[in-house]
N, C-alpha and C. Protein backbone atom coordinates (compact mmCIF):
# COMPACT_ATOMS: atom_id res chain seq x y z
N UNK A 1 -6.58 -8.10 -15.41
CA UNK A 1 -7.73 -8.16 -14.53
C UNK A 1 -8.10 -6.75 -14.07
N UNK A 2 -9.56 -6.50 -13.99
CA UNK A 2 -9.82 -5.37 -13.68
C UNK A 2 -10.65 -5.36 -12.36
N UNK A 3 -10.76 -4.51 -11.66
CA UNK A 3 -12.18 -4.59 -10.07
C UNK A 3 -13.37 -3.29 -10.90
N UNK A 4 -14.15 -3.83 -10.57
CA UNK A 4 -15.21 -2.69 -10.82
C UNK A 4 -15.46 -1.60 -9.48
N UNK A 5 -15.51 -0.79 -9.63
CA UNK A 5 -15.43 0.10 -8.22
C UNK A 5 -16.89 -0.06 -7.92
N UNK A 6 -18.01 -0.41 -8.89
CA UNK A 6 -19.20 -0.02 -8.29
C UNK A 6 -19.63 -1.62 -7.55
N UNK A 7 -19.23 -2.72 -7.78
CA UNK A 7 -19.98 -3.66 -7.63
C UNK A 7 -18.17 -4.63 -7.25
N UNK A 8 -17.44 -4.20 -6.86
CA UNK A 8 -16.24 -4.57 -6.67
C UNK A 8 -16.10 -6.30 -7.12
N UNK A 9 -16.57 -6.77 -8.64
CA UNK A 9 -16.23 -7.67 -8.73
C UNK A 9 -14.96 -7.65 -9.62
N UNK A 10 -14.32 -8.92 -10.03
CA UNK A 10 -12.93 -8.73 -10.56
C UNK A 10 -13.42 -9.82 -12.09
N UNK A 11 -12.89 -8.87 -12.83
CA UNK A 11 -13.21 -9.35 -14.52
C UNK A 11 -12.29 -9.29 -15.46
N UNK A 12 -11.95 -9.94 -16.61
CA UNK A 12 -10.93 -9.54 -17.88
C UNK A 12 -11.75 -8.70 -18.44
N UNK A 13 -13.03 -8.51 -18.44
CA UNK A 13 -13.84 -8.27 -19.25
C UNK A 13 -13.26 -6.37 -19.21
N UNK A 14 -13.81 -5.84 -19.76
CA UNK A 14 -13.24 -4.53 -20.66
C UNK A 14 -14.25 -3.31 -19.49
N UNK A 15 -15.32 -3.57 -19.93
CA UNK A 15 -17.03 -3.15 -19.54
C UNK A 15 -17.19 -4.02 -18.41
N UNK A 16 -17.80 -3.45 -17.51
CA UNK A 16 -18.78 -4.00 -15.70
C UNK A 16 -19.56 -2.87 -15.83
N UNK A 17 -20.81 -2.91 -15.33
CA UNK A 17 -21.76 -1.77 -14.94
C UNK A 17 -21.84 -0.72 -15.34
N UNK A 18 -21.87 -0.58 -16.73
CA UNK A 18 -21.60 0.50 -17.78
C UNK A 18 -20.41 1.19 -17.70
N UNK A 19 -19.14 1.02 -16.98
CA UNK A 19 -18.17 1.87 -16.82
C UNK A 19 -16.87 1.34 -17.81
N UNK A 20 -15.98 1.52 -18.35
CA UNK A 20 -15.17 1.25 -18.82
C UNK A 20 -13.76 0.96 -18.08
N UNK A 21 -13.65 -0.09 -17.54
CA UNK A 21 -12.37 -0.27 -16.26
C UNK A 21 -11.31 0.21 -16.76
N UNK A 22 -11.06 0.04 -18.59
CA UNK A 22 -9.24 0.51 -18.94
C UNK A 22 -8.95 1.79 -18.40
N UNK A 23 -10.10 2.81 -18.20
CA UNK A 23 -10.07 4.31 -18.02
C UNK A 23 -9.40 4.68 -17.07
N UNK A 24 -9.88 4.31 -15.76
CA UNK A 24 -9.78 4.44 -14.25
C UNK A 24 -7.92 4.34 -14.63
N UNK A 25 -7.82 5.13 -14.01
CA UNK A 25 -6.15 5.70 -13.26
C UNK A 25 -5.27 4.40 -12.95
N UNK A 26 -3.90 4.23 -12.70
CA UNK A 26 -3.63 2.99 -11.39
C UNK A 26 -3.31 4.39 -10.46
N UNK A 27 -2.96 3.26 -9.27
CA UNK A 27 -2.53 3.86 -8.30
C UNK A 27 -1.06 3.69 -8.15
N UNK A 28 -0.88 4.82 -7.80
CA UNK A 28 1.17 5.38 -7.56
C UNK A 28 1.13 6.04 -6.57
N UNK A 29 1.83 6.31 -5.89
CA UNK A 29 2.29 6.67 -4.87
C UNK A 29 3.21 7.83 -5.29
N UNK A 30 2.87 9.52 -5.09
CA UNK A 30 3.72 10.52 -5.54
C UNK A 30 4.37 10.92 -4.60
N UNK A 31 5.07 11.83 -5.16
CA UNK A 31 6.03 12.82 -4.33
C UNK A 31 5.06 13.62 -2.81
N UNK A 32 3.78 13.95 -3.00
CA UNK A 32 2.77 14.47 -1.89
C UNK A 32 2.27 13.64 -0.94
N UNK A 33 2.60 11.83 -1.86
CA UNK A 33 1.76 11.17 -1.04
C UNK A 33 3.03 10.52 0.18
N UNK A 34 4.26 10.77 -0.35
CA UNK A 34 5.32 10.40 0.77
C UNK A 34 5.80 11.28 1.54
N UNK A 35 5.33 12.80 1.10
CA UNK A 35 5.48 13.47 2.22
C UNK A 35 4.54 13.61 3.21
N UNK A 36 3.45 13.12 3.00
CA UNK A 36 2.38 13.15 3.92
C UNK A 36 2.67 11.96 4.75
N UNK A 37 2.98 11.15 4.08
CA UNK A 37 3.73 9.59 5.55
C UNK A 37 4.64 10.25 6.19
N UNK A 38 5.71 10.68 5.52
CA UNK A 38 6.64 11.25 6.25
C UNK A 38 6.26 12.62 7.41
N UNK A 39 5.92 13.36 6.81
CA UNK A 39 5.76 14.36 8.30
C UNK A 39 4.37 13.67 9.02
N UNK A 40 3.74 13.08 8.69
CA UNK A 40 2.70 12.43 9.97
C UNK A 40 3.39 11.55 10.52
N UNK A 41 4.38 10.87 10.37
CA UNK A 41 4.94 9.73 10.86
C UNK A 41 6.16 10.47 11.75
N UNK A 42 6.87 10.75 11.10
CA UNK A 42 7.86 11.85 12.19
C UNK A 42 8.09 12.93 12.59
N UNK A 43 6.82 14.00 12.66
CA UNK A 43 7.10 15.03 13.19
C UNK A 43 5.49 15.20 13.69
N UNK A 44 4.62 14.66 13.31
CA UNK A 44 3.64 15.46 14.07
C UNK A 44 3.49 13.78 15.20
N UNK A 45 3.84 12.72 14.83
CA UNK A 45 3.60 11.81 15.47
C UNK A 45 4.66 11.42 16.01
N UNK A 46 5.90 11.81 15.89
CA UNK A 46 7.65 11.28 16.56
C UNK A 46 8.04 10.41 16.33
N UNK A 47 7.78 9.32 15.21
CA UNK A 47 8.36 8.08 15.35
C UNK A 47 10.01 8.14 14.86
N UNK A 48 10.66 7.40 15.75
CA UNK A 48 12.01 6.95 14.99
C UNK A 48 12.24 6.04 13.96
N UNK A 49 13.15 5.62 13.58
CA UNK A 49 13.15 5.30 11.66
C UNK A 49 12.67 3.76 12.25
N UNK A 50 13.23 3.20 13.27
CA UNK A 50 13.25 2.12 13.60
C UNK A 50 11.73 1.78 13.54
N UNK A 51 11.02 2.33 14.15
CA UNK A 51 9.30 2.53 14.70
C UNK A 51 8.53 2.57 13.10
N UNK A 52 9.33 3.88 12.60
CA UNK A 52 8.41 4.13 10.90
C UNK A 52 8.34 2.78 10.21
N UNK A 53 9.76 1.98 10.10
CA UNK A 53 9.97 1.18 9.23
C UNK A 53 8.95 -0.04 9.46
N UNK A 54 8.87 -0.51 11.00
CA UNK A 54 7.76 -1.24 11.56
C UNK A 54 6.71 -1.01 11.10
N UNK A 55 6.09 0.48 11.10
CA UNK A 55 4.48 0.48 10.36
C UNK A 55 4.83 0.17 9.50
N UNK A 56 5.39 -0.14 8.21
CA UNK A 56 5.72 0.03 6.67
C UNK A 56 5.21 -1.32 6.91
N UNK A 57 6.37 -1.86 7.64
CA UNK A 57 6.00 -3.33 7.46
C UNK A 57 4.85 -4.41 8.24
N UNK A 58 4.21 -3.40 9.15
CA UNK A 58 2.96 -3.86 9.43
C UNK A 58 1.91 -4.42 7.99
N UNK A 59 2.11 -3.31 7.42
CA UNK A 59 1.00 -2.89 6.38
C UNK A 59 1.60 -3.93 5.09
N UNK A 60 3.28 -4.29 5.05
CA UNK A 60 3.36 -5.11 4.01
C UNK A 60 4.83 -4.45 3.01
N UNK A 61 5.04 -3.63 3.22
CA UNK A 61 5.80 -2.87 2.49
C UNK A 61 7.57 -2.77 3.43
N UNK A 62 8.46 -2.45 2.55
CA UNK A 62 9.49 -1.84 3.11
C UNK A 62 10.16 -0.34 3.27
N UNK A 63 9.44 0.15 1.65
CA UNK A 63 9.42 1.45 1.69
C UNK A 63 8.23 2.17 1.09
N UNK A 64 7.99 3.35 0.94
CA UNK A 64 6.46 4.17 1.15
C UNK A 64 6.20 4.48 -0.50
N UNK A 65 7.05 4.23 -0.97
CA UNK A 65 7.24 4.25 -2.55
C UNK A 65 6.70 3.42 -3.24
N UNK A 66 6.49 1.79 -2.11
CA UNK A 66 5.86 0.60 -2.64
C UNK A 66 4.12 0.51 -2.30
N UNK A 67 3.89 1.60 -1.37
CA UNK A 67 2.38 1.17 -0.95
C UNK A 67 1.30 1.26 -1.96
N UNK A 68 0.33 -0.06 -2.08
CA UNK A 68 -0.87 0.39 -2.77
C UNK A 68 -1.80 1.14 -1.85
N UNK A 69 -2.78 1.62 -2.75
CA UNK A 69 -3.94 2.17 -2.33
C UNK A 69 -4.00 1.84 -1.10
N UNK A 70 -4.69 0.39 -0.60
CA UNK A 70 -5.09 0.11 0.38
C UNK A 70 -3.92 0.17 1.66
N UNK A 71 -2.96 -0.20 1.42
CA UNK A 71 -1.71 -0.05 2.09
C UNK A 71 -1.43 1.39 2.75
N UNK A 72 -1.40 2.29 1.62
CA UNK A 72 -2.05 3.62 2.11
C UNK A 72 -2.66 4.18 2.86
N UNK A 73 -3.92 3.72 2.60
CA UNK A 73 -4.74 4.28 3.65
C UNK A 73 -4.68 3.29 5.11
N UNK A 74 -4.73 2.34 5.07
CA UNK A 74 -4.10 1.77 6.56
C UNK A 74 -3.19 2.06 6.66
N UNK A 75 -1.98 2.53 6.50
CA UNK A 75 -0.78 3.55 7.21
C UNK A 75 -1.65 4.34 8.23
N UNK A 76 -2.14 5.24 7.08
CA UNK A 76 -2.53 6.82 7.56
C UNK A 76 -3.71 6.39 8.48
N UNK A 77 -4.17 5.33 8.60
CA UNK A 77 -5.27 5.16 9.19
C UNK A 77 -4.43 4.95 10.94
N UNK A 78 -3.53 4.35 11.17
CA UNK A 78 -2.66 3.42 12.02
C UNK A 78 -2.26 4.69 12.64
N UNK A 79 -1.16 5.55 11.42
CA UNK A 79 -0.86 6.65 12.06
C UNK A 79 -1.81 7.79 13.15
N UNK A 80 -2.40 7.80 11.82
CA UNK A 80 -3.41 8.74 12.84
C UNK A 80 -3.94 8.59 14.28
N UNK A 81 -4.11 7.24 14.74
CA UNK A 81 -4.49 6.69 15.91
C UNK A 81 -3.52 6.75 16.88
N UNK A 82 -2.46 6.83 16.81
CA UNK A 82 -1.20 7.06 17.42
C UNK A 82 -1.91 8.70 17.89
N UNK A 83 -0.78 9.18 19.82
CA UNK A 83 -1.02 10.38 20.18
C UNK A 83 -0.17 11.37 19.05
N UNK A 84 0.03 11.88 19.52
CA UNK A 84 0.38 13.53 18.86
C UNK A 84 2.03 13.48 19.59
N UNK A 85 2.93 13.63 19.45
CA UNK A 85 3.85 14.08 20.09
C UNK A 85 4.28 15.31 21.27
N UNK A 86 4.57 15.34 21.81
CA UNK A 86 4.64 16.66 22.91
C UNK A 86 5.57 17.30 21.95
N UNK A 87 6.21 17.72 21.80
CA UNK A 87 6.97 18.48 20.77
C UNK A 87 6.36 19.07 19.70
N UNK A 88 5.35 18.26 18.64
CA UNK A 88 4.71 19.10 18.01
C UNK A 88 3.81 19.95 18.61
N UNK A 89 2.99 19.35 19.75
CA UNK A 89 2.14 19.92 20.48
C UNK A 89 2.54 20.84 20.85
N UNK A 90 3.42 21.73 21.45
CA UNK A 90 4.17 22.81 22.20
C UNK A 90 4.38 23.84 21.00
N UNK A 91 4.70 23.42 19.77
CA UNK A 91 5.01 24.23 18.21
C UNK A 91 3.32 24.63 18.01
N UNK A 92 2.52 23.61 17.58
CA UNK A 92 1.00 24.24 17.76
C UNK A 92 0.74 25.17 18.64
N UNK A 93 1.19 24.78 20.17
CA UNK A 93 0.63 25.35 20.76
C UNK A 93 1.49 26.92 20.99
N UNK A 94 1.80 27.12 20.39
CA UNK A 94 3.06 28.81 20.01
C UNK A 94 2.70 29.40 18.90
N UNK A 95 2.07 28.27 18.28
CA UNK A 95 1.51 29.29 16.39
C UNK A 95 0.50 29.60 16.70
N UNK A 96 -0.38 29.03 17.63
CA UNK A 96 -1.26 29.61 18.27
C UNK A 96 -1.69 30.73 19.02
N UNK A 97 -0.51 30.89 20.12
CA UNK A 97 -0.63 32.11 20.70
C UNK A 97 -0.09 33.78 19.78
């Protein structure tokens, strides 16, 4: 089964909207994309493993190795909404001065 990105319907078919679906990439989850959970999740945002593991499994997952796309970006979306930590804040606020 394929999704068409332009018209997001779902087809066996090969061809949707002149595009060729076999082409398009999958999605994986790399080595950049778990360090970016990881230091937004515990150092610029503080969570403990206990707390991290909770978002994981908000979103569906147990570990960050398993997230799809969409899973992904609602992490980072979740995370981000979270404050900032006082601790990183104080390190900013020193690379700063």
């Amino acid at each position: 089964m394929h999704t068409c990105p332009l018209c997001q319907s779902t087809t066996t078919a090969r061809w949707c909207c002149g595009l060729d679906l076999s082409v398009r990439k999958r999605w994986r989850m790399t080595k950049d994309h778990v360090r970016l959970v990881h230091v937004l999740a515990r150092s610029r945002k503080g969570l403990t493993e206990e707390e991290y593991r909770m978002r994981l499994g908000a979103v569906g997952v147990t570990t960050s190795l398993a997230l799809s796309r969409e899973q992904f970006h609602q992490l980072l979306a979740g995370l981000r909404a979270l404050p900032d930590c006082p601790s990183f804040l104080s390190r900013s606020a020193k690379r700063a001065a």
